[in-house]
N, C-alpha and C. Protein backbone atom coordinates (compact mmCIF):
# COMPACT_ATOMS: atom_id res chain seq x y z
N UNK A 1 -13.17 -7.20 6.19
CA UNK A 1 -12.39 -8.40 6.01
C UNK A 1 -10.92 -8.06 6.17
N UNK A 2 -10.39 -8.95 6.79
CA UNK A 2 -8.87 -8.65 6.93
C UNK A 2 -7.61 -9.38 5.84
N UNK A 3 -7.38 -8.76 5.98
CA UNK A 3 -6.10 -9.44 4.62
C UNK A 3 -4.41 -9.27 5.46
N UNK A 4 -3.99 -10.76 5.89
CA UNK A 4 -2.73 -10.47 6.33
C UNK A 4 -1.66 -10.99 5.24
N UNK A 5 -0.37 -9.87 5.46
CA UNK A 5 0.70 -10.79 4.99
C UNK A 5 1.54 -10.35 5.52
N UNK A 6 3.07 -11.45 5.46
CA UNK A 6 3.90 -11.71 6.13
C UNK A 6 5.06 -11.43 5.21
N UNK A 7 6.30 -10.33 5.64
CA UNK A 7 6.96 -10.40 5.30
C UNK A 7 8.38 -11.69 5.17
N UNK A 8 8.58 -12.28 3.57
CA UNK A 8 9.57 -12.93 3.90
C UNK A 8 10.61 -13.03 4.13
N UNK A 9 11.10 -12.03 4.23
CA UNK A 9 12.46 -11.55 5.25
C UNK A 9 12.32 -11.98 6.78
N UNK A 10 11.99 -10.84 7.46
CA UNK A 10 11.96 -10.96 8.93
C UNK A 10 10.94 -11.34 9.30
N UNK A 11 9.70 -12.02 8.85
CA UNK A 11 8.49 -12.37 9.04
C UNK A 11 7.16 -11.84 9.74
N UNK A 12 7.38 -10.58 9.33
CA UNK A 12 6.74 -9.49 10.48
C UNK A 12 5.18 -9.69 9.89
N UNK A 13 4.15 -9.38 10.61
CA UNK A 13 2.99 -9.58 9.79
C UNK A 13 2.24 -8.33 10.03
N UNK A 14 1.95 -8.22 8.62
CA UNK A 14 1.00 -7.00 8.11
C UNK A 14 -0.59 -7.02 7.88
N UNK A 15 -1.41 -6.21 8.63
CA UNK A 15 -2.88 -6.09 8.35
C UNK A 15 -3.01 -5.13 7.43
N UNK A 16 -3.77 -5.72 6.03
CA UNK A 16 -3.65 -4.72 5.06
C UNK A 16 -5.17 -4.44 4.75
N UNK A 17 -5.34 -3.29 3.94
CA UNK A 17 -7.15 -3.14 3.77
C UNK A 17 -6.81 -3.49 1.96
N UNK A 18 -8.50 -3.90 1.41
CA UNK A 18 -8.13 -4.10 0.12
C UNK A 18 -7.42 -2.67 -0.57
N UNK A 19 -8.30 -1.46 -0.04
CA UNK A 19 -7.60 -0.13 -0.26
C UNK A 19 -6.54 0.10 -0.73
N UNK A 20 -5.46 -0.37 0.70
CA UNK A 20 -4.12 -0.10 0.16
C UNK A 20 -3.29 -1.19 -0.31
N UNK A 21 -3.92 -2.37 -0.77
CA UNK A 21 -3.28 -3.36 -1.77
C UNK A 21 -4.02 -2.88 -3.53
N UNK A 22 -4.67 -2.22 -3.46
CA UNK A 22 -5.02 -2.17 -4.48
C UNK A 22 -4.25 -0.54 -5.27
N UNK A 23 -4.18 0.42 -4.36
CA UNK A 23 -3.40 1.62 -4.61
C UNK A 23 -1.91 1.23 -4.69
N UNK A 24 -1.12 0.97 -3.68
CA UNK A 24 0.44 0.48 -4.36
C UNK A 24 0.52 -1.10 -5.27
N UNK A 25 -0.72 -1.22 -5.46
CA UNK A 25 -0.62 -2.99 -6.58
C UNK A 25 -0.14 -3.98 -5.96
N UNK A 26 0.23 -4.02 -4.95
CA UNK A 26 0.30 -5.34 -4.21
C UNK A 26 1.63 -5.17 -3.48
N UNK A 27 2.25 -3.85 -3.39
CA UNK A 27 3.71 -3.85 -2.81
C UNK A 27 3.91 -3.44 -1.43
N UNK A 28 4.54 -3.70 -0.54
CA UNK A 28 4.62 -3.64 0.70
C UNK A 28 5.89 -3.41 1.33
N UNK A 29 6.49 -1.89 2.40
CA UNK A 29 7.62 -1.62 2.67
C UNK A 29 7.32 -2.00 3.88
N UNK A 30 8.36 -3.17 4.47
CA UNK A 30 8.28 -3.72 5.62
C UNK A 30 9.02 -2.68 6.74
N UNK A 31 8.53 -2.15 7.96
CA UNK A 31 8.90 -1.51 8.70
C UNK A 31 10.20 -1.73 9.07
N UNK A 32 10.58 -2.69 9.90
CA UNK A 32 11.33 -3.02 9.97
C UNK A 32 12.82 -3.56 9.40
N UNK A 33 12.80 -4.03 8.48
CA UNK A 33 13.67 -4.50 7.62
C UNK A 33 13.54 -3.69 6.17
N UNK A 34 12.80 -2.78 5.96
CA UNK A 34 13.00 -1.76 4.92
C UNK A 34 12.69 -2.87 3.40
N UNK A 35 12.31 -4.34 3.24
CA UNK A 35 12.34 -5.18 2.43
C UNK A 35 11.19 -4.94 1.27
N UNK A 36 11.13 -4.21 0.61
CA UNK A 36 9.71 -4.61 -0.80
C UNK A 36 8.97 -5.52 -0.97
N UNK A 37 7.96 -6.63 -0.98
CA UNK A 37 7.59 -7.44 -1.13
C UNK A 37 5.98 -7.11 -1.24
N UNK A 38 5.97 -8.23 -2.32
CA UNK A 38 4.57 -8.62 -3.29
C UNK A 38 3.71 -9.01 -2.10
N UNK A 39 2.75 -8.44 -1.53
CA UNK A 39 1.81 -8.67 -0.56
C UNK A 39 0.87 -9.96 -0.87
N UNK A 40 0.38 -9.76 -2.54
CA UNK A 40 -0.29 -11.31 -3.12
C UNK A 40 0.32 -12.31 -2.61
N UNK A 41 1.52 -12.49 -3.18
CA UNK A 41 2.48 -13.81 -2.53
C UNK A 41 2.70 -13.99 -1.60
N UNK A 42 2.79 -13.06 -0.13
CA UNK A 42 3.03 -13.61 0.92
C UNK A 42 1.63 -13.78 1.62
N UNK A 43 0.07 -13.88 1.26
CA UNK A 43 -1.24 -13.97 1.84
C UNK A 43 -0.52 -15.07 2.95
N UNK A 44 -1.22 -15.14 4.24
CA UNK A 44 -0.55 -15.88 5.23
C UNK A 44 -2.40 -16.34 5.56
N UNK A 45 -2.80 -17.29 6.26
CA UNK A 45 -4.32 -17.44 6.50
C UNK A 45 -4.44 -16.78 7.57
N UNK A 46 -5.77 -16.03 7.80
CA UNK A 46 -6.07 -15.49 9.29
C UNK A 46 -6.75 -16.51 10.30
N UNK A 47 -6.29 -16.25 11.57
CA UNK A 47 -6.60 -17.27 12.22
C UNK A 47 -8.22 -16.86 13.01
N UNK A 48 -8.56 -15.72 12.93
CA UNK A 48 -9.54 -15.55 13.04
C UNK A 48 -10.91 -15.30 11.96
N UNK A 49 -10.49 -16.28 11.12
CA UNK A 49 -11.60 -15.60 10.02
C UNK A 49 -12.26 -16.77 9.85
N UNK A 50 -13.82 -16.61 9.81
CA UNK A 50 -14.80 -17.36 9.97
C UNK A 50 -15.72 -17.33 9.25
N UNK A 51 -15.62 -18.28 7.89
CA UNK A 51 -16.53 -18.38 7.05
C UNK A 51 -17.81 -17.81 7.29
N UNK A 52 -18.50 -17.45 6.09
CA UNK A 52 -19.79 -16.76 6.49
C UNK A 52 -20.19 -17.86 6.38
N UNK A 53 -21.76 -17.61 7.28
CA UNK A 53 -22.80 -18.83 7.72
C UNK A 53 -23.35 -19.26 6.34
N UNK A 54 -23.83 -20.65 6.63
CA UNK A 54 -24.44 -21.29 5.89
C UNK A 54 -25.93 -21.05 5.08
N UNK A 55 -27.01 -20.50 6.62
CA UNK A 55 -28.11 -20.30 6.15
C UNK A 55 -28.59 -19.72 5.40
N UNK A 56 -27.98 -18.52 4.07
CA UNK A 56 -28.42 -17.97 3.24
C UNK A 56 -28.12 -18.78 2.33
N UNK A 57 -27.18 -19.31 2.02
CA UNK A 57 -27.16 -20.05 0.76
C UNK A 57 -27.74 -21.22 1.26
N UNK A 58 -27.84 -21.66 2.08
CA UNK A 58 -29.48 -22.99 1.88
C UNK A 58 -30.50 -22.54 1.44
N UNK A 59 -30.91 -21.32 1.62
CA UNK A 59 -32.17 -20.51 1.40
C UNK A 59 -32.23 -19.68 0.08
N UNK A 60 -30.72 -20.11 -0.56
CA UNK A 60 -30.95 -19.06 -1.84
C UNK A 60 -31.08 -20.90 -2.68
N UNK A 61 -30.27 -21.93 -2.33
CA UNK A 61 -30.44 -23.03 -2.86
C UNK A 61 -32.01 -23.83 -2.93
N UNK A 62 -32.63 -23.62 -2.00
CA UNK A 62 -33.95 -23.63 -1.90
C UNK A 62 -34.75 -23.30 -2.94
N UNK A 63 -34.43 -21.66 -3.11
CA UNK A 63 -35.10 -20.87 -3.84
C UNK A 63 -34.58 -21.69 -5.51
N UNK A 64 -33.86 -21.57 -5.72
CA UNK A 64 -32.98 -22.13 -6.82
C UNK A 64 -33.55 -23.61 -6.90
N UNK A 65 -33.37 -24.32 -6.38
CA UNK A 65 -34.16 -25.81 -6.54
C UNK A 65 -35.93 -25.79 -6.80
N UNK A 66 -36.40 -25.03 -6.31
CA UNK A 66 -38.03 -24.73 -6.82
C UNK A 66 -37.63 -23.99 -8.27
N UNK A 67 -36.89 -23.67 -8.72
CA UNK A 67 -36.95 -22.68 -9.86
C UNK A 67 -36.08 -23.78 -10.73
N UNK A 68 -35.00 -24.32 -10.65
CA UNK A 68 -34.10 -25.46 -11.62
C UNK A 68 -33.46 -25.83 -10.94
N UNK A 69 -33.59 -27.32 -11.11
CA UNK A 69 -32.80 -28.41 -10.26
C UNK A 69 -31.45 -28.08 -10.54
N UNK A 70 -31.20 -27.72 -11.87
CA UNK A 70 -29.49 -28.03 -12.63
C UNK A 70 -29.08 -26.53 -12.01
N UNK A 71 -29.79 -26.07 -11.78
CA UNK A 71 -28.91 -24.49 -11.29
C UNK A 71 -28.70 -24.58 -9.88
N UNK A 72 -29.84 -25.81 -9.21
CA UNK A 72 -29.33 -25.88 -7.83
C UNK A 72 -28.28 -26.35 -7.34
N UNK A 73 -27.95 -27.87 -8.22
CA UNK A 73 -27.02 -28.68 -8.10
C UNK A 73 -26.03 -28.13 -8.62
N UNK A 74 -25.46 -26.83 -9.33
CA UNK A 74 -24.78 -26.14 -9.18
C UNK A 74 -24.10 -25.17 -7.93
N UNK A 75 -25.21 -24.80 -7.76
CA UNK A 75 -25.13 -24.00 -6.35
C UNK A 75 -24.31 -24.90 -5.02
N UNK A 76 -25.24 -25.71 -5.41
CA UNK A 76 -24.90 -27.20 -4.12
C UNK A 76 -23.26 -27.30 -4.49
N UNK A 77 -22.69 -27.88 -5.36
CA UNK A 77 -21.44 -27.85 -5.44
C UNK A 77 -20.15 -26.65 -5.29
N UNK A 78 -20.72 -25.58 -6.15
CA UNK A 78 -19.77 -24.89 -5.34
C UNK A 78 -19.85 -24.25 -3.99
N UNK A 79 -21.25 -24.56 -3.10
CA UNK A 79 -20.94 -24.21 -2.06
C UNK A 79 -20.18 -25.50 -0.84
N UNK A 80 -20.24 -26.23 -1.19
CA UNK A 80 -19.43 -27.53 -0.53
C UNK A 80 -17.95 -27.84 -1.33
N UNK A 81 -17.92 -26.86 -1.94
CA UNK A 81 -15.86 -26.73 -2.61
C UNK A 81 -14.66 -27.17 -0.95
N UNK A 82 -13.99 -28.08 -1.79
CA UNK A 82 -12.86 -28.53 -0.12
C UNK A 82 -12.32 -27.22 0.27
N UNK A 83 -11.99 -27.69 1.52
CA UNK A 83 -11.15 -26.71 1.98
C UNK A 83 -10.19 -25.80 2.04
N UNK A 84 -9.46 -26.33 1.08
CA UNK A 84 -7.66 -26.81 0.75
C UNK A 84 -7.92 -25.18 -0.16
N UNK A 85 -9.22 -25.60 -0.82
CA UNK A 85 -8.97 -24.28 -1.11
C UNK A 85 -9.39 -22.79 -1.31
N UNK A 86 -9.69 -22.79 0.40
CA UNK A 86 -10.15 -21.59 0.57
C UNK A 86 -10.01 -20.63 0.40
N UNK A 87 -8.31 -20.93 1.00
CA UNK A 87 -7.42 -19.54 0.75
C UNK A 87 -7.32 -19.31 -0.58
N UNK A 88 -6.90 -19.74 -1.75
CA UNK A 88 -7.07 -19.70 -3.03
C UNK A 88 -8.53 -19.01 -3.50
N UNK A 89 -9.63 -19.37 -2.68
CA UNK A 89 -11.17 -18.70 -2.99
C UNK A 89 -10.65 -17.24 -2.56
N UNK A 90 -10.54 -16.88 -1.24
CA UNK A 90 -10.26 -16.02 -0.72
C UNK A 90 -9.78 -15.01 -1.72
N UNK A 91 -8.18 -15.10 -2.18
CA UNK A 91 -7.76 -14.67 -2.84
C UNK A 91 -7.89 -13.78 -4.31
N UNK A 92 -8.65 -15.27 -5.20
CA UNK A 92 -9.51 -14.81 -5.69
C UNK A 92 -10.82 -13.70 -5.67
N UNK A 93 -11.41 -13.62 -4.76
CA UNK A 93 -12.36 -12.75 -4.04
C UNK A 93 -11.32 -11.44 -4.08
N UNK A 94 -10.43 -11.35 -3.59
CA UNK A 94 -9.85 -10.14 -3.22
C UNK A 94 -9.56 -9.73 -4.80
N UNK A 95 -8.78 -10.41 -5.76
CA UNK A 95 -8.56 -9.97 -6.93
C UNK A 95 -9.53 -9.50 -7.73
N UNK A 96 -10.79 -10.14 -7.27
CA UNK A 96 -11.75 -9.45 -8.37
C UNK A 96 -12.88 -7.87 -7.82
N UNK A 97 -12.24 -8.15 -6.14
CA UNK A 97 -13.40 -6.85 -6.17
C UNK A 97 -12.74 -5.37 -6.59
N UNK A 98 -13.35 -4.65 -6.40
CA UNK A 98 -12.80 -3.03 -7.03
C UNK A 98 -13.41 -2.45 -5.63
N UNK A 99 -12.35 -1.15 -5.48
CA UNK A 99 -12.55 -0.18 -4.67
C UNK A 99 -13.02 1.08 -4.96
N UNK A 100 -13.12 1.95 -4.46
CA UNK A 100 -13.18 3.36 -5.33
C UNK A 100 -11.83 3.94 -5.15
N UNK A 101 -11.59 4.84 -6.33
CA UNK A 101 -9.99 5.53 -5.90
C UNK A 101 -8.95 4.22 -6.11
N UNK A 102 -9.36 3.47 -6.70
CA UNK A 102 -7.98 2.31 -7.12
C UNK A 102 -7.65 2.94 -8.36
N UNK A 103 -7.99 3.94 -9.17
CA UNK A 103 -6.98 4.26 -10.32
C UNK A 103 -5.53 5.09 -10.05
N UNK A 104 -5.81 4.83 -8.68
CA UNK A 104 -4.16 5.48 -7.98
C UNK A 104 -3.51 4.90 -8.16
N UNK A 105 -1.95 5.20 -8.18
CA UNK A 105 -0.66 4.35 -8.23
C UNK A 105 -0.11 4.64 -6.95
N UNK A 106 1.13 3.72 -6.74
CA UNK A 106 2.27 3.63 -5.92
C UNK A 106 2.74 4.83 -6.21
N UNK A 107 2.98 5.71 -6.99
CA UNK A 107 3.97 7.14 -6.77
C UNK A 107 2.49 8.26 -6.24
N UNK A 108 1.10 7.88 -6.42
CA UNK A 108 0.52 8.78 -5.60
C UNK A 108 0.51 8.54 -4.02
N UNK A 109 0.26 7.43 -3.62
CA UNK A 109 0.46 7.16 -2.94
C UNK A 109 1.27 7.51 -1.70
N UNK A 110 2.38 7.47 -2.23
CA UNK A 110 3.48 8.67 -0.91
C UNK A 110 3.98 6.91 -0.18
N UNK A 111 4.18 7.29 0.93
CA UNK A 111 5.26 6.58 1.72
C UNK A 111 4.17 6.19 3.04
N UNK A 112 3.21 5.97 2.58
CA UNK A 112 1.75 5.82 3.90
C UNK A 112 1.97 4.58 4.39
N UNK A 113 2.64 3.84 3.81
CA UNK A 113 3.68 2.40 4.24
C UNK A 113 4.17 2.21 5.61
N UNK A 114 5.04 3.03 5.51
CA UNK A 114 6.17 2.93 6.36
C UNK A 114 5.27 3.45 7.44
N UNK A 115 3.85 4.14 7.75
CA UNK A 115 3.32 4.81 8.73
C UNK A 115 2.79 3.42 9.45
N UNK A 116 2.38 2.36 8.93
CA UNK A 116 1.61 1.06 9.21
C UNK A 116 2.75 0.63 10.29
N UNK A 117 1.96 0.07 10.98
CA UNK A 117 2.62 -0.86 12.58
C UNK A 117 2.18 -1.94 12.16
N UNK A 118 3.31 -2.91 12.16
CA UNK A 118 3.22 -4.53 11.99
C UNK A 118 2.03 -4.75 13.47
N UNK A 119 1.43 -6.02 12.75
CA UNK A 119 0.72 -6.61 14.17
C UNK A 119 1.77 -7.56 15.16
N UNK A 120 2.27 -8.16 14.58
CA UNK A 120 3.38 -8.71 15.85
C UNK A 120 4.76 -9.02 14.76
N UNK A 121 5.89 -9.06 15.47
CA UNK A 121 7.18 -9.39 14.64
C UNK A 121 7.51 -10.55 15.43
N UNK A 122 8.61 -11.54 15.27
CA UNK A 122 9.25 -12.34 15.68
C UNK A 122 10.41 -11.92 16.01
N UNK A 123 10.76 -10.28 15.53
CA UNK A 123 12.03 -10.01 16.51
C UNK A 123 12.03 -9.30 17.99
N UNK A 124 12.49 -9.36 18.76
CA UNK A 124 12.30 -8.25 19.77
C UNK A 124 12.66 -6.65 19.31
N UNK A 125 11.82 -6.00 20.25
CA UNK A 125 12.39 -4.60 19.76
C UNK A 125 13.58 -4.40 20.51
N UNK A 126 14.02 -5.08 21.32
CA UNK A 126 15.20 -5.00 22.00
C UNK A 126 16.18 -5.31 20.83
N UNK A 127 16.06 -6.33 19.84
CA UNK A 127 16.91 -6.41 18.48
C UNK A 127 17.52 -5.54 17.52
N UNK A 128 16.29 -4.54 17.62
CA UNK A 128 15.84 -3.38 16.84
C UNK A 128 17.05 -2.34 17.11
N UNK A 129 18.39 -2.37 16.03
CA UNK A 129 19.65 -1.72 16.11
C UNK A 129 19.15 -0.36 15.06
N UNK A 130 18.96 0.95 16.08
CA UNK A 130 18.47 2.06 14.90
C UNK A 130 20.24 2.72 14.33
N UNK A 131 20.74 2.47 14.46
CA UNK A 131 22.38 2.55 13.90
C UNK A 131 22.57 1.34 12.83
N UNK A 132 22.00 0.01 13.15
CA UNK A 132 22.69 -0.26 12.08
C UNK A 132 21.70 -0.29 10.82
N UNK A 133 20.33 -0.20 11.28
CA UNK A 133 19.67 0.19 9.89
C UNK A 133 19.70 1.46 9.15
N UNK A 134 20.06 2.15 10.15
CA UNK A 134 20.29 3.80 9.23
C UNK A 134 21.56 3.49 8.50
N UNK A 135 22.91 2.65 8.59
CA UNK A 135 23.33 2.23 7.90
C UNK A 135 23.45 1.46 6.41
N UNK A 136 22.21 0.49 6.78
CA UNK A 136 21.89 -0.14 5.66
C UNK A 136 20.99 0.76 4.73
N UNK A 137 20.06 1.86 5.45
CA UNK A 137 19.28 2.65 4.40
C UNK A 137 19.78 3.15 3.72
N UNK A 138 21.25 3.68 4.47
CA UNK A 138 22.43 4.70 3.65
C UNK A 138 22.93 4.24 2.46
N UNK A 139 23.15 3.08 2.72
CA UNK A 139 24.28 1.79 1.82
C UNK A 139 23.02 1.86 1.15
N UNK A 140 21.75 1.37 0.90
CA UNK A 140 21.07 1.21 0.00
C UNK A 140 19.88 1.85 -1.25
N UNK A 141 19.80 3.26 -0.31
CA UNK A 141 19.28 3.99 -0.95
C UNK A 141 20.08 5.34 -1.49
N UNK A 142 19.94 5.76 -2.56
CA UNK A 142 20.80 6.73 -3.06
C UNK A 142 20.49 8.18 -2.21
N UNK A 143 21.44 8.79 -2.11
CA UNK A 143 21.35 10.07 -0.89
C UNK A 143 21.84 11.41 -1.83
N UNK A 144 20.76 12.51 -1.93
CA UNK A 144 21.63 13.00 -2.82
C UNK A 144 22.23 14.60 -1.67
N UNK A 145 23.32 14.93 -2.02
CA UNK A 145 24.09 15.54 -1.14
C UNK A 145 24.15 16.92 -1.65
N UNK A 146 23.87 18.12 -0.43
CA UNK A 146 23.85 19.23 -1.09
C UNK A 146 25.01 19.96 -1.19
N UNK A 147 25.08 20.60 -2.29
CA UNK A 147 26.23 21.64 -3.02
C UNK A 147 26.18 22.47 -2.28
N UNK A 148 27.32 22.90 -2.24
CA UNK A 148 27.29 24.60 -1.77
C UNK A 148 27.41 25.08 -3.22
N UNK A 149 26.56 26.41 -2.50
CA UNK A 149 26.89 27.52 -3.70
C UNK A 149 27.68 28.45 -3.84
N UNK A 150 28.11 28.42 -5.23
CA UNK A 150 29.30 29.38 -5.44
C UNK A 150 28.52 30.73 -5.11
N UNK A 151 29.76 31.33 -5.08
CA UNK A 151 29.94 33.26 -5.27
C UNK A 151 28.84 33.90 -6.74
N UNK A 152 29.19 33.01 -7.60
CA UNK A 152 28.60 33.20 -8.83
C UNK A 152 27.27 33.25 -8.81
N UNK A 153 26.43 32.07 -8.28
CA UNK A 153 25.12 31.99 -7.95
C UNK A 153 24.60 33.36 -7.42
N UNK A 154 24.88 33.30 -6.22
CA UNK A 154 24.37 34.57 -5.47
C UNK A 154 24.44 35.73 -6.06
N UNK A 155 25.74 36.34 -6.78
CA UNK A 155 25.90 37.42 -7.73
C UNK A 155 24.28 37.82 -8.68
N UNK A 156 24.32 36.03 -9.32
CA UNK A 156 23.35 36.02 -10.42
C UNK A 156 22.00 36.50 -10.13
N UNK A 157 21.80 35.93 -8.83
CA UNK A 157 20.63 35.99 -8.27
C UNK A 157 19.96 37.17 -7.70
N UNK A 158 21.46 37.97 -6.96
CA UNK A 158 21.03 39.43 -6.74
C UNK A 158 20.89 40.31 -7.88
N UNK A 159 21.47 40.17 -9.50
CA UNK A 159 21.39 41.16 -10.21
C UNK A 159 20.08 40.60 -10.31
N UNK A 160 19.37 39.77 -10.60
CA UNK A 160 18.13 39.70 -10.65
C UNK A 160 16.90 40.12 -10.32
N UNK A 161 17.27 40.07 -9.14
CA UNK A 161 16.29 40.63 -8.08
C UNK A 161 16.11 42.54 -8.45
N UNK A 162 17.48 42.52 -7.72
CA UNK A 162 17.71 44.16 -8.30
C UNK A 162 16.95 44.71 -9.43
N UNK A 163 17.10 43.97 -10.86
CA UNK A 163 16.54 44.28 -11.99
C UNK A 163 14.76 44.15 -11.74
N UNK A 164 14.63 43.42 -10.81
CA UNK A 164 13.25 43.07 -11.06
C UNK A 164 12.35 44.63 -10.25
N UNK A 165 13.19 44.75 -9.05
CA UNK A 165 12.58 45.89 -8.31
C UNK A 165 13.01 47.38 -9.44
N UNK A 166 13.64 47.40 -9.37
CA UNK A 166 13.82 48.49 -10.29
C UNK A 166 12.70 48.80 -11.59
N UNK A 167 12.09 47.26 -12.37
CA UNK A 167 11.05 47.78 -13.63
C UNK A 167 10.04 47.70 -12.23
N UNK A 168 9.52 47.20 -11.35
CA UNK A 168 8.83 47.58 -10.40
C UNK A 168 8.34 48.97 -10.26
N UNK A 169 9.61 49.28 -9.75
CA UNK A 169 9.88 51.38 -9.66
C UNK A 169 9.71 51.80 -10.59
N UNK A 170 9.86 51.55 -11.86
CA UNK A 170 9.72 52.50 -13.26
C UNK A 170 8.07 52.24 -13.55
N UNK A 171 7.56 51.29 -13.45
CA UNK A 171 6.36 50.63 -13.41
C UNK A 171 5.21 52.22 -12.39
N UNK A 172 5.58 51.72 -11.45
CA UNK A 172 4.86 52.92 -10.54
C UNK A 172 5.03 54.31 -10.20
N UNK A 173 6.39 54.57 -10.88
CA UNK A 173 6.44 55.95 -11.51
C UNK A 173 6.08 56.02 -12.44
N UNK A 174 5.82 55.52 -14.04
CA UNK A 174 5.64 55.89 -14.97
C UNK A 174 3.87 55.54 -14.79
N UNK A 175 3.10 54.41 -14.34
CA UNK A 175 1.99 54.92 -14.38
C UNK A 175 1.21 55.91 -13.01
N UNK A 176 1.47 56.39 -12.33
CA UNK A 176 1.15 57.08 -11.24
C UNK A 176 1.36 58.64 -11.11
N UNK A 177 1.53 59.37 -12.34
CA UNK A 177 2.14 60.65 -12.78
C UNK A 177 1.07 61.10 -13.16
């Protein structure tokens, strides 16, 4: 089953598996526009998705009507539920099933996000300025910048070492005699 959503920023649309809505909890890093968004809230309908057929549940209603009318005429109704709210069924459906490996989080997870290819965008990639978003990543994400190291460091680090080879050497002279 496919599960799309649409970013509401740049409106790019995402094919997601329940998998990985259920491992980052519903969060989504839009390729393009770098934007966070709640994947639940943006469900968009698929235009190819095609109710499952009818004939088993006539045939389980069947079965159910020889066995209790009141459990059929149950059946009967929620399988003729309007339309309006399918997507809402849908949804539902997705919230209640379980995967295996969903006791993962978003920080196990990693950045497997950003690896996903939108199925189509509304911008051109001719739009697609890689200068000025490395800009905005800059401006928006914290960058942390490396130190040089002092004289001191290195000092510290070689008496260290030094000391370490040296009980090394006393080590294999004193037991090897």
């Amino acid at each position: 089953m496919r599960y799309l959503s649409q970013c509401p920023s740049c409106q790019t649309v995402y094919q997601l598996s329940l998998m990985e809505l259920n491992i980052t909890q519903g969060l989504v890093r839009c390729a393009h526009c770098r934007h966070i968004f709640d994947a639940y809230s943006c469900f968009i309908k698929d235009p190819d998705y095609r109710p499952p057929s009818i004939t088993h549940y006539i045939n389980d209603m069947l079965i159910a009507h020889q066995q209790n009318a009141v459990g059929a005429r149950l059946k009967y109704s929620a399988i003729h539920s309007d339309t309006e709210n399918s997507l809402i069924q849908h949804v539902n459906q997705l919230m209640s099933q379980g995967v295996d490996g969903s006791q993962l989080n978003l920080y196990t997870y990693l950045n497997y996000l950003d690896t996903l290819s939108p199925i189509h965008s509304t911008k051109d990639d001719a739009d697609f300025d890689p200068i000025m978003m490395a800009k905005k990543q800059k401006s928006t994400l914290i960058t942390e910048k490396k130190q040089k190291k002092s004289v001191l460091y290195y000092l510290v680090w070689g008496i260290i070492h030094v000391l370490l080879i040296s009980l090394l050497l006393y080590q294999i002279i004193f037991f090897h005699r």
